[in-house]
N, C-alpha and C. Protein backbone atom coordinates (compact mmCIF):
# COMPACT_ATOMS: atom_id res chain seq x y z
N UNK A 1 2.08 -9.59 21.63
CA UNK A 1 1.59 -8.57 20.72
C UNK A 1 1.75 -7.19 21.37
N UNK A 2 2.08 -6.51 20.53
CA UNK A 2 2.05 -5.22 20.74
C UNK A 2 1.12 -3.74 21.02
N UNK A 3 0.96 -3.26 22.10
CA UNK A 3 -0.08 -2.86 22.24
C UNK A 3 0.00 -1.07 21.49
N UNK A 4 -0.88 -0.44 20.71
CA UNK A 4 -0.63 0.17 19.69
C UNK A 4 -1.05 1.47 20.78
N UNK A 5 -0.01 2.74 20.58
CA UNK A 5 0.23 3.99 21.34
C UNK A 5 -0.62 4.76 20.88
N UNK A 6 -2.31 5.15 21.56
CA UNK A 6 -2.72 6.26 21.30
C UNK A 6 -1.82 7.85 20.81
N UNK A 7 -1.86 8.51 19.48
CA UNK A 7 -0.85 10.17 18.92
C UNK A 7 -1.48 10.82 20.70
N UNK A 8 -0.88 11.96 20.78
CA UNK A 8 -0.84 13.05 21.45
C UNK A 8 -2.48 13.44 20.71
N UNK A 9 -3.26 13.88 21.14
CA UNK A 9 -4.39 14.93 20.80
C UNK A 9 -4.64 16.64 21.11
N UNK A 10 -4.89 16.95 20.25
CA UNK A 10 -4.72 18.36 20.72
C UNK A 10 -6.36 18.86 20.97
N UNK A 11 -6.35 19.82 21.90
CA UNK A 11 -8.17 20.07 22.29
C UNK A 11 -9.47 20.22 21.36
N UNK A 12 -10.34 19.11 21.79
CA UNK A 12 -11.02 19.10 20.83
C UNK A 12 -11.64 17.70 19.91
N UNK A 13 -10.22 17.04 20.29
CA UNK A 13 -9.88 15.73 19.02
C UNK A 13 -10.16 14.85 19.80
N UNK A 14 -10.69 13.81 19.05
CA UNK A 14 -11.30 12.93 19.62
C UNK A 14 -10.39 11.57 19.10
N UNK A 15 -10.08 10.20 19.57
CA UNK A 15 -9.21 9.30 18.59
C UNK A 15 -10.17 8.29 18.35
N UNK A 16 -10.02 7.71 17.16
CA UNK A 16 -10.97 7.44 16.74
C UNK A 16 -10.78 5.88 16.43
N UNK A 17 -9.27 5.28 16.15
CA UNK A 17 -8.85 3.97 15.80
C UNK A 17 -7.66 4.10 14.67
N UNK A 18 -7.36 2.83 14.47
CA UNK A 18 -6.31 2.18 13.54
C UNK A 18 -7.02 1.91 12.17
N UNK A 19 -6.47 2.29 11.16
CA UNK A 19 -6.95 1.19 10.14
C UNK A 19 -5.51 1.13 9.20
N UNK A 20 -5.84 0.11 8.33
CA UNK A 20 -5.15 -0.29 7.44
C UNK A 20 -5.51 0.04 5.54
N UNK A 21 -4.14 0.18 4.92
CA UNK A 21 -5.17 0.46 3.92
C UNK A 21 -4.69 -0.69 2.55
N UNK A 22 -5.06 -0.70 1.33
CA UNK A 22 -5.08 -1.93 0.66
C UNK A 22 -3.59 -2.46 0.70
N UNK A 23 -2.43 -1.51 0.71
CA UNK A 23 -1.81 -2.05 0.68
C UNK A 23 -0.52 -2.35 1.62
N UNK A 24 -1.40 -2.17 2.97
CA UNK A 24 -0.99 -2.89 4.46
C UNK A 24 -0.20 -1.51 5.36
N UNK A 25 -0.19 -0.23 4.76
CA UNK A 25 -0.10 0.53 5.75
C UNK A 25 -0.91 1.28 6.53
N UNK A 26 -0.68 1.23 7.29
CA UNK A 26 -1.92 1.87 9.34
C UNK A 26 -1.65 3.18 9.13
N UNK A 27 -2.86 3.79 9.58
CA UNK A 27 -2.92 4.82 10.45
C UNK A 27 -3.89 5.28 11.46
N UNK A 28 -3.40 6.19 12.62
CA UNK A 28 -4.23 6.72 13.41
C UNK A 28 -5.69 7.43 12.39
N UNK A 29 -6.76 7.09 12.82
CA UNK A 29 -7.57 8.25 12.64
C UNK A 29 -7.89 9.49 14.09
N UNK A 30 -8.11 10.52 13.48
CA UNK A 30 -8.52 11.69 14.32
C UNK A 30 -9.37 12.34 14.15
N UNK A 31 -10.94 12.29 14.57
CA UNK A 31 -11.60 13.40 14.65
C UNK A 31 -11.60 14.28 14.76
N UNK A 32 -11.57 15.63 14.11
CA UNK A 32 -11.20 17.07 14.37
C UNK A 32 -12.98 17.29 15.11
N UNK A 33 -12.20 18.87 16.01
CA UNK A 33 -13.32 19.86 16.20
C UNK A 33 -14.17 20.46 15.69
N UNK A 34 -15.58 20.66 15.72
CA UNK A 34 -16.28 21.05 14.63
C UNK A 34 -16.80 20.89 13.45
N UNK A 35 -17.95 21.09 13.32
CA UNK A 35 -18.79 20.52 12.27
C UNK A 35 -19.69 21.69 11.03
N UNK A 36 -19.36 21.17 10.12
CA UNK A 36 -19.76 21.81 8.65
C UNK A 36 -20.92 22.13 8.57
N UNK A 37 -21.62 23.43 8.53
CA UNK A 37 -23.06 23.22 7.86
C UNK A 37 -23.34 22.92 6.75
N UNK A 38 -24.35 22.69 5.44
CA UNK A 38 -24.77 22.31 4.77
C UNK A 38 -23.76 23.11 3.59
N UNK A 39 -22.94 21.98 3.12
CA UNK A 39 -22.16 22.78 1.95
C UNK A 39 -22.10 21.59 0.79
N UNK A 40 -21.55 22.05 -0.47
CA UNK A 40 -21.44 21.13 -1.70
C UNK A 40 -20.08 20.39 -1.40
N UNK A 41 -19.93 19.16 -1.99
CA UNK A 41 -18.55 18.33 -1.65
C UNK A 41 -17.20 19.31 -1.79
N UNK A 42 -17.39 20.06 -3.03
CA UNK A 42 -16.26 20.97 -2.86
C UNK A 42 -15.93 21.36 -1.90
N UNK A 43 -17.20 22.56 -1.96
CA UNK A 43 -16.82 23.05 -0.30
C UNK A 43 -16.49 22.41 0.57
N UNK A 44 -16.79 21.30 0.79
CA UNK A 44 -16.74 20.48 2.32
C UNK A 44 -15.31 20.33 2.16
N UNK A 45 -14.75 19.44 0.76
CA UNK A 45 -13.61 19.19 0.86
C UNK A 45 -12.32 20.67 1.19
N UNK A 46 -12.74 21.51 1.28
CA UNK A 46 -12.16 22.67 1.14
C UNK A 46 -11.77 22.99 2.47
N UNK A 47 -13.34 23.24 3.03
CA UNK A 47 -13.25 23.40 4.59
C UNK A 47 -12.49 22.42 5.46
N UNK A 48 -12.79 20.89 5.17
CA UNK A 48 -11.79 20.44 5.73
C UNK A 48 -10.03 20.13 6.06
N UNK A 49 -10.05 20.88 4.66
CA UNK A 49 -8.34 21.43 4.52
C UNK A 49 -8.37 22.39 5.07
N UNK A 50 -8.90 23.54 5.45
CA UNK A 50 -8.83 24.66 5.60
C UNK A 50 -8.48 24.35 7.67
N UNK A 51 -8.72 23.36 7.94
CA UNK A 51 -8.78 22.97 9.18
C UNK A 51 -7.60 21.95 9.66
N UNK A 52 -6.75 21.75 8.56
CA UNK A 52 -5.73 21.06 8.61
C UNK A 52 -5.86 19.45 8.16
N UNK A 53 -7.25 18.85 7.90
CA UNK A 53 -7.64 17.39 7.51
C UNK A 53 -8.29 17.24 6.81
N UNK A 54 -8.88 16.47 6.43
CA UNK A 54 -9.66 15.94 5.33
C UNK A 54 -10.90 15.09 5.74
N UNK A 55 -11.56 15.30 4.26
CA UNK A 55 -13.40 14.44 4.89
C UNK A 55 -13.06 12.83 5.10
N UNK A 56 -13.30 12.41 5.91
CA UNK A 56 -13.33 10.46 6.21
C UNK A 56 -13.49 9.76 5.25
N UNK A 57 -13.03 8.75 4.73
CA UNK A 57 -13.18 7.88 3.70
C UNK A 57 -14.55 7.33 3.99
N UNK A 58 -15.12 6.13 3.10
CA UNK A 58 -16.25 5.43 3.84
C UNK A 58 -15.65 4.59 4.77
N UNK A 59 -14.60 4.27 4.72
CA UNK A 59 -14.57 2.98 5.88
C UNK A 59 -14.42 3.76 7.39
N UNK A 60 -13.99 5.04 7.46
CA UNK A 60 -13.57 5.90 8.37
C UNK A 60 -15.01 6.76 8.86
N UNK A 61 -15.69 6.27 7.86
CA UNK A 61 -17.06 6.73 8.28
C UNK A 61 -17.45 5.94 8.91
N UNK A 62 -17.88 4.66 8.48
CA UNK A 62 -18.50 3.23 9.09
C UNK A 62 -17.60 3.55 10.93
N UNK A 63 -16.47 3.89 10.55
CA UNK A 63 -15.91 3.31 12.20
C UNK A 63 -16.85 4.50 13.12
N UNK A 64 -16.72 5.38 12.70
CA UNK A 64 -17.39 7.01 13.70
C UNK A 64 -18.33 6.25 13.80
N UNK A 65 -19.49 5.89 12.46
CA UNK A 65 -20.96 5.38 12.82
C UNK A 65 -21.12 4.60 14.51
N UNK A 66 -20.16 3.72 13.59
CA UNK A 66 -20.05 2.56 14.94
C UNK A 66 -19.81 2.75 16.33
N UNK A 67 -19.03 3.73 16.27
CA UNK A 67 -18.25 4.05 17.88
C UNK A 67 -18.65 5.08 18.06
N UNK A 68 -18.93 6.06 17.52
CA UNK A 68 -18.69 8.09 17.77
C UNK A 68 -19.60 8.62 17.40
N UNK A 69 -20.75 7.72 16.68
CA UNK A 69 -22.30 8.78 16.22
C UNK A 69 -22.62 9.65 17.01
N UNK A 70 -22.50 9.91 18.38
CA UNK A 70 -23.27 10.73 18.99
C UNK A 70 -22.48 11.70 19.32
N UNK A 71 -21.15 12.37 17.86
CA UNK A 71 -20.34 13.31 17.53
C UNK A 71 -21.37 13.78 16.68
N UNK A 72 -22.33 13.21 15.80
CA UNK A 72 -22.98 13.71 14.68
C UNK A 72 -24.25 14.05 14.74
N UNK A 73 -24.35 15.62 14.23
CA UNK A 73 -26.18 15.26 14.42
C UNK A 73 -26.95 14.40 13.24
N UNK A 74 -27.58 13.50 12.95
CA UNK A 74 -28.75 12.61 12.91
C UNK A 74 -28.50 12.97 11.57
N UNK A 75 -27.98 13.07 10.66
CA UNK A 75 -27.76 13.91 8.92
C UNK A 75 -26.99 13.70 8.29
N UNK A 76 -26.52 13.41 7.04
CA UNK A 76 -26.01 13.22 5.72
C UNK A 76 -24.37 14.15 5.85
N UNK A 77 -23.31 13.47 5.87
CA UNK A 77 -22.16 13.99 5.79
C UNK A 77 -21.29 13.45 4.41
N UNK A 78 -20.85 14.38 3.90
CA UNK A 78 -20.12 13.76 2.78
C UNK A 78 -18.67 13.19 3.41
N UNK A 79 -18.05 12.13 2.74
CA UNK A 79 -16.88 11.23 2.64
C UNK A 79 -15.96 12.26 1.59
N UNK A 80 -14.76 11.68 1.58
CA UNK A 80 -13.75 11.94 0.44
C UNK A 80 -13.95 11.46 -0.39
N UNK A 81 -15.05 10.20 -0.95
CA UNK A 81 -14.66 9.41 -2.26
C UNK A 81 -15.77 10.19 -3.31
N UNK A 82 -15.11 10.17 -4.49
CA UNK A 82 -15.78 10.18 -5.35
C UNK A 82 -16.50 8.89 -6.27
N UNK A 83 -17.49 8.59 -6.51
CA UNK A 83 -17.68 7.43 -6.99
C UNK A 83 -17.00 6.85 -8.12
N UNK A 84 -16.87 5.44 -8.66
CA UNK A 84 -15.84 5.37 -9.06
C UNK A 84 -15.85 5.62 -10.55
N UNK A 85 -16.84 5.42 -11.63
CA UNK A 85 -17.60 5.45 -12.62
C UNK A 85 -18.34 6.80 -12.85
N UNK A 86 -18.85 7.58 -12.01
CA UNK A 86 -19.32 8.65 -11.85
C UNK A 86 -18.94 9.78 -11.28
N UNK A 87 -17.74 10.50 -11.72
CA UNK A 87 -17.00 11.28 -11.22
C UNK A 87 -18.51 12.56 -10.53
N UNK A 88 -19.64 13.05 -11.00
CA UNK A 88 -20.24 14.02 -10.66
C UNK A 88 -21.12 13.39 -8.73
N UNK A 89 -21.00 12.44 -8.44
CA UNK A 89 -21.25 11.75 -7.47
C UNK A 89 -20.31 11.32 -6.42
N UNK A 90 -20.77 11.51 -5.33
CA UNK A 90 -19.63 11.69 -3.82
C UNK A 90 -20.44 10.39 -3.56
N UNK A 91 -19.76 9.75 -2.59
CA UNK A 91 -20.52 8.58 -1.24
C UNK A 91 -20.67 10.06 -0.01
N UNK A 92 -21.81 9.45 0.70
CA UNK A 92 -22.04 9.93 1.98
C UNK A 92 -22.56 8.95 3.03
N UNK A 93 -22.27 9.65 4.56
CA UNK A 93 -22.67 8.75 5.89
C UNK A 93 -23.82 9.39 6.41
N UNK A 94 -25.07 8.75 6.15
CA UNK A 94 -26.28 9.09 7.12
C UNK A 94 -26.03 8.80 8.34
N UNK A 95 -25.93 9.54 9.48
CA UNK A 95 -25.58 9.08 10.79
C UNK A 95 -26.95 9.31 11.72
N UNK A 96 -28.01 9.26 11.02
CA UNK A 96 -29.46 8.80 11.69
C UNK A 96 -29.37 7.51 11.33
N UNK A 97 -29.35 6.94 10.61
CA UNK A 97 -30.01 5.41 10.23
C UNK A 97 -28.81 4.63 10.05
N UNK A 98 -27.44 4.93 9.73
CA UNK A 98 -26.07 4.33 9.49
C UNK A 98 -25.56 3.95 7.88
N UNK A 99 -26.50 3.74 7.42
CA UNK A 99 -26.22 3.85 5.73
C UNK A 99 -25.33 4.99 4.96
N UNK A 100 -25.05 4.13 3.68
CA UNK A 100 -24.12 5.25 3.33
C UNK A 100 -24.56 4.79 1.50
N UNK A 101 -24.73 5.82 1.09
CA UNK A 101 -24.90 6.48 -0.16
C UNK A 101 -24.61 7.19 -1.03
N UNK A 102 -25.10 7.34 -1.93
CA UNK A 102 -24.22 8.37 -3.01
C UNK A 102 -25.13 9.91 -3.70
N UNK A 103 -24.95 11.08 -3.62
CA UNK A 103 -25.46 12.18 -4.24
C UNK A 103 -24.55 12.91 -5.12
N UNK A 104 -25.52 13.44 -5.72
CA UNK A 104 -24.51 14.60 -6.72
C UNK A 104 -23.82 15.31 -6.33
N UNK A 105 -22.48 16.12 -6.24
CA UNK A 105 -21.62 16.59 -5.67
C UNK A 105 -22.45 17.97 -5.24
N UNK A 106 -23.45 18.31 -6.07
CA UNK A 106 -23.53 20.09 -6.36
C UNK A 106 -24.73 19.69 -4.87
N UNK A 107 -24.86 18.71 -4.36
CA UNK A 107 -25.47 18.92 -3.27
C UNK A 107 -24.95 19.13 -1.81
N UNK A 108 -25.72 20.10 -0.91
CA UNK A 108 -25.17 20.23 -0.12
C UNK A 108 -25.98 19.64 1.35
N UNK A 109 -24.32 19.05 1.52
CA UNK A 109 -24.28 18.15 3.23
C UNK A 109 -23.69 18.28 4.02
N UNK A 110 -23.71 17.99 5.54
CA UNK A 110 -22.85 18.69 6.15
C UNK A 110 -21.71 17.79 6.09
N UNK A 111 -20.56 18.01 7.11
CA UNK A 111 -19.25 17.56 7.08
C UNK A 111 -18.58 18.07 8.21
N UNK A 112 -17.29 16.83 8.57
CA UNK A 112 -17.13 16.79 9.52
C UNK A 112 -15.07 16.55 9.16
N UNK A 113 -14.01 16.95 9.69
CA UNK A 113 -13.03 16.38 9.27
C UNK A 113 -12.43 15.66 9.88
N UNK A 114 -10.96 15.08 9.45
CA UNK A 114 -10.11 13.71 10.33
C UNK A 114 -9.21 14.14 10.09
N UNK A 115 -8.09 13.73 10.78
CA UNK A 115 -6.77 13.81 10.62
C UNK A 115 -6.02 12.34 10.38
N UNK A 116 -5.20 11.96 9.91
CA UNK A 116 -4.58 10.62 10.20
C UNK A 116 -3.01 10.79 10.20
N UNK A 117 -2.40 9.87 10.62
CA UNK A 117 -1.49 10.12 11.42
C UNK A 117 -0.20 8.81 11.05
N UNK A 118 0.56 8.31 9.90
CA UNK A 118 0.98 7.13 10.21
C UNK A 118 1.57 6.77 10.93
N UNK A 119 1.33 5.18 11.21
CA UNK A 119 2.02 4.46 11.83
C UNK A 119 3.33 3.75 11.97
């Protein structure tokens, strides 16, 4: 088996893992530098383009939880998804307790971005 080549990182970035997505293509995830104060999903999603990446999916959340929480302070970060039935509703990652949930978009949470990278 093949052992899978950590990307180049540039200062700041943290690597975060592999994933796969439904329909079997990988990629690097990348933690970017810096963290969002309390903004609405828009915004968040905004800022995190504005930084070159985008907000973490939930499963890309679950992995940070797991491995990298102590990137996050203890608080509610919004994801990229919108719920699926309820377009006015985001998922989010509590990274005090590890749960992940759903609020109204017009609320504001902080945020954090990723980069990914294929494989």
């Amino acid at each position: 088996m093949q052992q899978l080549q950590i990307p180049p990182l540039s200062e700041g970035e943290t690597y975060i893992g592999a994933i796969g997505d439904a329909t079997g293509n990988l990629h690097h995830v990348i933690l970017l530098p810096g963290d969002n104060d309390d903004a609405t999903f828009e915004s968040a999603l905004e800022w995190a383009k504005s930084i070159g990446g985008d907000l973490p999916n939930r499963i890309e959340q679950a992995m940070l939880w797991a491995s990298h929480r102590d990137q996050f302070q203890k608080d509610w970060y919004w994801s990229n998804e919108t719920h699926h039935s309820e377009s006015g509703w985001a998922w989010y990652q509590l990274f005090g307790l590890g749960y992940q949930g759903l609020d109204p978009k017009g609320y504001e949470l902080r945020a954090r971005a990723v980069r990914r990278l294929p494989i």
